[in-house]
Structure formats: structure tokens, C-alpha cells
Protein backbone atom coordinates (compact mmCIF):
# COMPACT_ATOMS: atom_id res chain seq x y z
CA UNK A 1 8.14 43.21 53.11
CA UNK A 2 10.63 42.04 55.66
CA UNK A 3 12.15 38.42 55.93
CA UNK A 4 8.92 36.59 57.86
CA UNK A 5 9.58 32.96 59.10
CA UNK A 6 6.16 31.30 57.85
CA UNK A 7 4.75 27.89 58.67
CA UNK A 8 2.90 25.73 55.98
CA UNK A 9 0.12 23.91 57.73
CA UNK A 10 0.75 20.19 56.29
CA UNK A 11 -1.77 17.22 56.33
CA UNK A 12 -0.88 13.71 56.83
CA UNK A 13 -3.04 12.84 54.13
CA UNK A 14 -4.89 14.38 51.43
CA UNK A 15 -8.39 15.24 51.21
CA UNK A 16 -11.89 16.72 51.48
CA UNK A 17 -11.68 16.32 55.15
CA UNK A 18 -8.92 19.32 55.29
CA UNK A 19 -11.27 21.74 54.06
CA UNK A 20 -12.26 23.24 56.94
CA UNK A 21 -8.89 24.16 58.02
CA UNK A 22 -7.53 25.06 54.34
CA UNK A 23 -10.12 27.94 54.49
CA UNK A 24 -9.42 29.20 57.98
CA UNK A 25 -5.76 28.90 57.46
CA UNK A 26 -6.48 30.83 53.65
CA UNK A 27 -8.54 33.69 55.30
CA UNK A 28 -6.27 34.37 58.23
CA UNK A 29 -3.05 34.59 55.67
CA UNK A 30 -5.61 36.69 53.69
CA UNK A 31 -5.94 38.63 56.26
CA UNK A 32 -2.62 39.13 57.48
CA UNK A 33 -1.40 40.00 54.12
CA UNK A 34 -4.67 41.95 53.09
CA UNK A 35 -5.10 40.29 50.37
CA UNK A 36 -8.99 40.61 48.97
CA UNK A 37 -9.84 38.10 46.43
CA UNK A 38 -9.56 34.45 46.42
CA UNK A 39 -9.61 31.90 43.99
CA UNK A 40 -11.68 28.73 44.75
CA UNK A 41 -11.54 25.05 42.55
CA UNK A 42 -14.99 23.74 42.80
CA UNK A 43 -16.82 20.88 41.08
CA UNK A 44 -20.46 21.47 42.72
CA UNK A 45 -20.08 24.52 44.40
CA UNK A 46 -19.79 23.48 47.71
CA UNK A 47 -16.12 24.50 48.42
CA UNK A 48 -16.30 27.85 46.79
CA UNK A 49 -20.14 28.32 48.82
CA UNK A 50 -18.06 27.49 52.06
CA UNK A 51 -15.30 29.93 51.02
CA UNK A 52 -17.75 32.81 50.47
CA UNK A 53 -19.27 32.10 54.04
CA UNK A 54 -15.25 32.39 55.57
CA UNK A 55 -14.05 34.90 53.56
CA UNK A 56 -16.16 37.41 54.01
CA UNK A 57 -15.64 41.16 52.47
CA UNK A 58 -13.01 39.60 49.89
CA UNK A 59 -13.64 38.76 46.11
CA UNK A 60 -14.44 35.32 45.99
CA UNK A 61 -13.85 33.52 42.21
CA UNK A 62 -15.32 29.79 41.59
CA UNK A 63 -13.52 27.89 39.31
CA UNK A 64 -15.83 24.81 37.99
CA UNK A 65 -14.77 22.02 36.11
CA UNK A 66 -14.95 22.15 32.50
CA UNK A 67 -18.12 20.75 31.09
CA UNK A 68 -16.10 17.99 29.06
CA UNK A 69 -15.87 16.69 32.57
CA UNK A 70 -19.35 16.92 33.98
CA UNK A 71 -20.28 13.54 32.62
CA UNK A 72 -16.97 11.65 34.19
CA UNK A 73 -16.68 13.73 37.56
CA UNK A 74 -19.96 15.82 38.18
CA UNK A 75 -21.44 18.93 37.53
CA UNK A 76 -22.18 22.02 39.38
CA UNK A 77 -24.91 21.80 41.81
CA UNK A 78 -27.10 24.55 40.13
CA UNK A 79 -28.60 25.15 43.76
CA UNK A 80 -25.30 25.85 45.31
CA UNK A 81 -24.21 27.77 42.06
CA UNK A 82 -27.82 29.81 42.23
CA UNK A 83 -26.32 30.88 46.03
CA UNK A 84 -22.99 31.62 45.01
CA UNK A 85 -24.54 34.17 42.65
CA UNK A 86 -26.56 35.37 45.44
CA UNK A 87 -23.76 36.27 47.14
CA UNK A 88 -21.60 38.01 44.46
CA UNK A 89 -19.51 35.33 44.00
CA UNK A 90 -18.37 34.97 40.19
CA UNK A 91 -18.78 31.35 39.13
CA UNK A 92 -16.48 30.41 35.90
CA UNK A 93 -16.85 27.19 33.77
CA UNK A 94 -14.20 27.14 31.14
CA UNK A 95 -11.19 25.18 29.39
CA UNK A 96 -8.66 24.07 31.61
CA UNK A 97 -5.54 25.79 31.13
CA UNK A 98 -3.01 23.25 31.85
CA UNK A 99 -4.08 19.11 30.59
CA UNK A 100 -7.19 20.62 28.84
CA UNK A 101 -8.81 22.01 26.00
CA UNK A 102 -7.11 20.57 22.76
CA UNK A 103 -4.10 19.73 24.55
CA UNK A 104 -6.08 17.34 26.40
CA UNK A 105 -7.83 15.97 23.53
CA UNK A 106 -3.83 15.28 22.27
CA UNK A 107 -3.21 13.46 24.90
CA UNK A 108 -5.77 11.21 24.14
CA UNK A 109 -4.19 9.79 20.79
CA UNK A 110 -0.44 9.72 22.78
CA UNK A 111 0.98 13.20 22.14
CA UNK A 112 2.67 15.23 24.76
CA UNK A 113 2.05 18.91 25.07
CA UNK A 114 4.26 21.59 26.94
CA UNK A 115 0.67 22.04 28.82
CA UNK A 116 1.01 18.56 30.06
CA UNK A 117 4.96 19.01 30.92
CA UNK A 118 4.23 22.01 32.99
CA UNK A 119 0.82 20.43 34.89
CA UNK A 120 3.14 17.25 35.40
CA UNK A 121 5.80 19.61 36.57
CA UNK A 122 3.49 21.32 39.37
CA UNK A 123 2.02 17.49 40.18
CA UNK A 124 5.08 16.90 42.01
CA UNK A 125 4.28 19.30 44.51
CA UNK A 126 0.67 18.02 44.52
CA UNK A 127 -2.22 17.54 42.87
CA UNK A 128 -4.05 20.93 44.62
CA UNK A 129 -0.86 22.84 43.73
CA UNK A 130 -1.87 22.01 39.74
CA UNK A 131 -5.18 22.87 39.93
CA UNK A 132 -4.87 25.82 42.25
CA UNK A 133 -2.08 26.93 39.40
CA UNK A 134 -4.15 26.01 37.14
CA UNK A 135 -7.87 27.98 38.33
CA UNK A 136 -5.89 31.00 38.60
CA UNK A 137 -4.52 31.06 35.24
CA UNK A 138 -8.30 30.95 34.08
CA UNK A 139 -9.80 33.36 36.46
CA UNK A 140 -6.72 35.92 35.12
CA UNK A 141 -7.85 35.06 31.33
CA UNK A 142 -11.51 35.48 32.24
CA UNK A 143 -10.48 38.83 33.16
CA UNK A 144 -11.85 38.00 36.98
CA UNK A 145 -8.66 39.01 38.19
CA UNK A 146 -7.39 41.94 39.84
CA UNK A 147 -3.51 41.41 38.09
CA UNK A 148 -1.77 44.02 39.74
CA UNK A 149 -2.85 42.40 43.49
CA UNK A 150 -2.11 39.18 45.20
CA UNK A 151 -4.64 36.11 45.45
CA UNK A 152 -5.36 33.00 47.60
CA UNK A 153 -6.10 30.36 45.53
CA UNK A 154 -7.23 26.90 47.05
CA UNK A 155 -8.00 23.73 45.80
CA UNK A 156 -7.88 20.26 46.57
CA UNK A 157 -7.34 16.60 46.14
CA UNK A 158 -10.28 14.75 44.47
CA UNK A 159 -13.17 16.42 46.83
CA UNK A 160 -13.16 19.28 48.62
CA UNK A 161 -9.59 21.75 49.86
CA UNK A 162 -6.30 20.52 50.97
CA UNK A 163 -4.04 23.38 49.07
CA UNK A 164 -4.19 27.08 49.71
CA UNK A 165 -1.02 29.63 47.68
CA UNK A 166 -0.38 32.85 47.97
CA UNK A 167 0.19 34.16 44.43
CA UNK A 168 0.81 36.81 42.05
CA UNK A 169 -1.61 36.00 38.88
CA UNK A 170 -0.47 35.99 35.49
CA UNK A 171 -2.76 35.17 32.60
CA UNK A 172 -2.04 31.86 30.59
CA UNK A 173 -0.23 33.48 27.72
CA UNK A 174 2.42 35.16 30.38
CA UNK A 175 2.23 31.78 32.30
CA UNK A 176 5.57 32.20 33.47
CA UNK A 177 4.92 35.53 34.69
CA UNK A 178 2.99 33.79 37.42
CA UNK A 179 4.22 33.26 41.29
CA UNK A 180 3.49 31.14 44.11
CA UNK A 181 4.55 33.11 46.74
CA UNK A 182 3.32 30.95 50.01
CA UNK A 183 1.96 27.89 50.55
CA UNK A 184 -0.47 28.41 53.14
CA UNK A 185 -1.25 24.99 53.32
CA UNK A 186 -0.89 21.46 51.66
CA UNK A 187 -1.40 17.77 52.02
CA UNK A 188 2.07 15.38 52.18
């Protein structure tokens, strides 16, 4: 690929009200770079649902919370999930890679784990930018992943998509390995 000068699309504020244009902005870059599967962050469904209806012909991956979270956030909408299915999309509920699992549960009696360092590391770009991170490193260890191709992966801050990236996937034990390579969009 030659040099490119890119833009980043970035909100004044953060939030479920930038999800229309995260997606549009995610499936054009998709498109541009033919890229063909996209990672979504999700809590009921909705986001990844709206995803699927954007990005259509690409590989479209919905990353739920965990169920340790259900109870404090909310769980998937099994409606919305039920569609997603419909539509080929693969819906994953596991252990968050970075500030969960037993690193989470750590945290909870004051320990500090190099999970935490790195999600604290990738907070300071945003909070979408950690989960995005994040959803991809679980859709890679859920073997979901195409590893030898580039993904969009989106997510957001509290509801709905304010992040998209442009990255090559790694799985969680070759975290490192793993590259943002655009940011499509982002809140400030």
C-alpha cells in the first residue's frame, strides 16, 4: 500500500448517538480497503443487528458482554440475538480479555494485573478503543477470526458505537502481535 493521507472522523462527544455514522464511516473504509469481516461490541444486540443491516456481504462477529455483567449492565436481548442468528451473524458471550475473567475478580481485593495495565493503557485513547481491542482479542481466541486478514472492529462508549479500527487480529496469548492500523473513527 502506498502512503494515503486518511481522516479520522472525530465526535465532540461520546456516545450512542454516533452510531449511525461509526457504521457508515466502518463500511465505507471496509469497503475501500476490502476488508470482509467486522467485529461488533454489543450488550443487547442492537449495535451488532444494525451492523449486519450496513455491512452487508461481510462477516459480521457480535461480541456480548460477559454474563458476570448481565446483572450490573444488561443482557442480550434474546430477540435481537434470535435475528442476528438469522442472519449468519456469530454472536459470542465470553470472558473479557483485558479487566476480566480472574484478573477482574483480582482487582476486586486491590491487586493489579498486567491485563489491567494494558486496558488502562488503551483507555487513554478511549474507552471504545479498549473494548474494540479488547472484542477482537476474543473473537481471534474463539477462533471467529480470519487471522491472516484485516478487521473493523467498533465499539462504543457506554451505549451504542463511537469507535471504529482498522486492525490486524492477534489472539490474546500473542496480544502484542495485534495492530491498530486506522482509526476510522472516535469520540474526543
Amino acid at each position: 500500500m502506498e502512503n494515503q493521507m486518511l481522516q479520522t472522523l472525530i465526535f465532540s462527544e461520546p456516545g450512542e448517538g454516533n452510531t449511525r455514522a461509526t457504521l457508515d464511516h466502518a463500511v465505507q473504509r471496509a469497503s475501500a480497503l476490502g476488508i470482509e469481516q467486522m467485529v461488533v461490541a454489543t450488550s443487547t444486540g442492537r449495535t451488532a443487528l444494525e451492523a449486519a443491516e450496513h455491512f452487508g456481504g461481510g462477516r459480521v462477529i457480535a461480541v456480548t458482554l460477559s454474563a458476570g455483567h448481565w446483572e450490573r449492565y444488561c443482557p442480550p436481548d434474546p430477540e435481537i440475538i434470535a435475528e442476528l442468528r438469522r442472519r449468519e451473524v456469530s454472536v459470542l458471550t465470553g470472558t473479557h480479555t483485558l479487566f476480566g475473567g480472574i484478573d477482574g475478580g483480582l482487582s476486586a481485593i486491590g491487586a493489579v494485573s498486567a491485563s489491567q495495565v494494558m486496558a488502562h493503557t488503551y483507555y487513554t485513547i478511549g474507552q471504545g478503543t479498549k473494548v474494540a481491542v479488547e472484542c477482537a482479542l476474543m473473537a481471534a481466541d474463539a477462533g471467529l477470526l480470519d487471522m491472516n486478514a484485516e478487521a473493523i472492529s467498533i465499539a462504543g462508549t457506554e451505549g451504542g458505537a463511537d469507535t471504529a479500527l482498522v486492525i490486524s487480529p492477534a489472539f490474546s496469548n500473542t496480544c502484542f502481535d495485534l495492530r491498530i492500523r486506522e482509526i476510522i473513527v472516535m469520540p474526543r
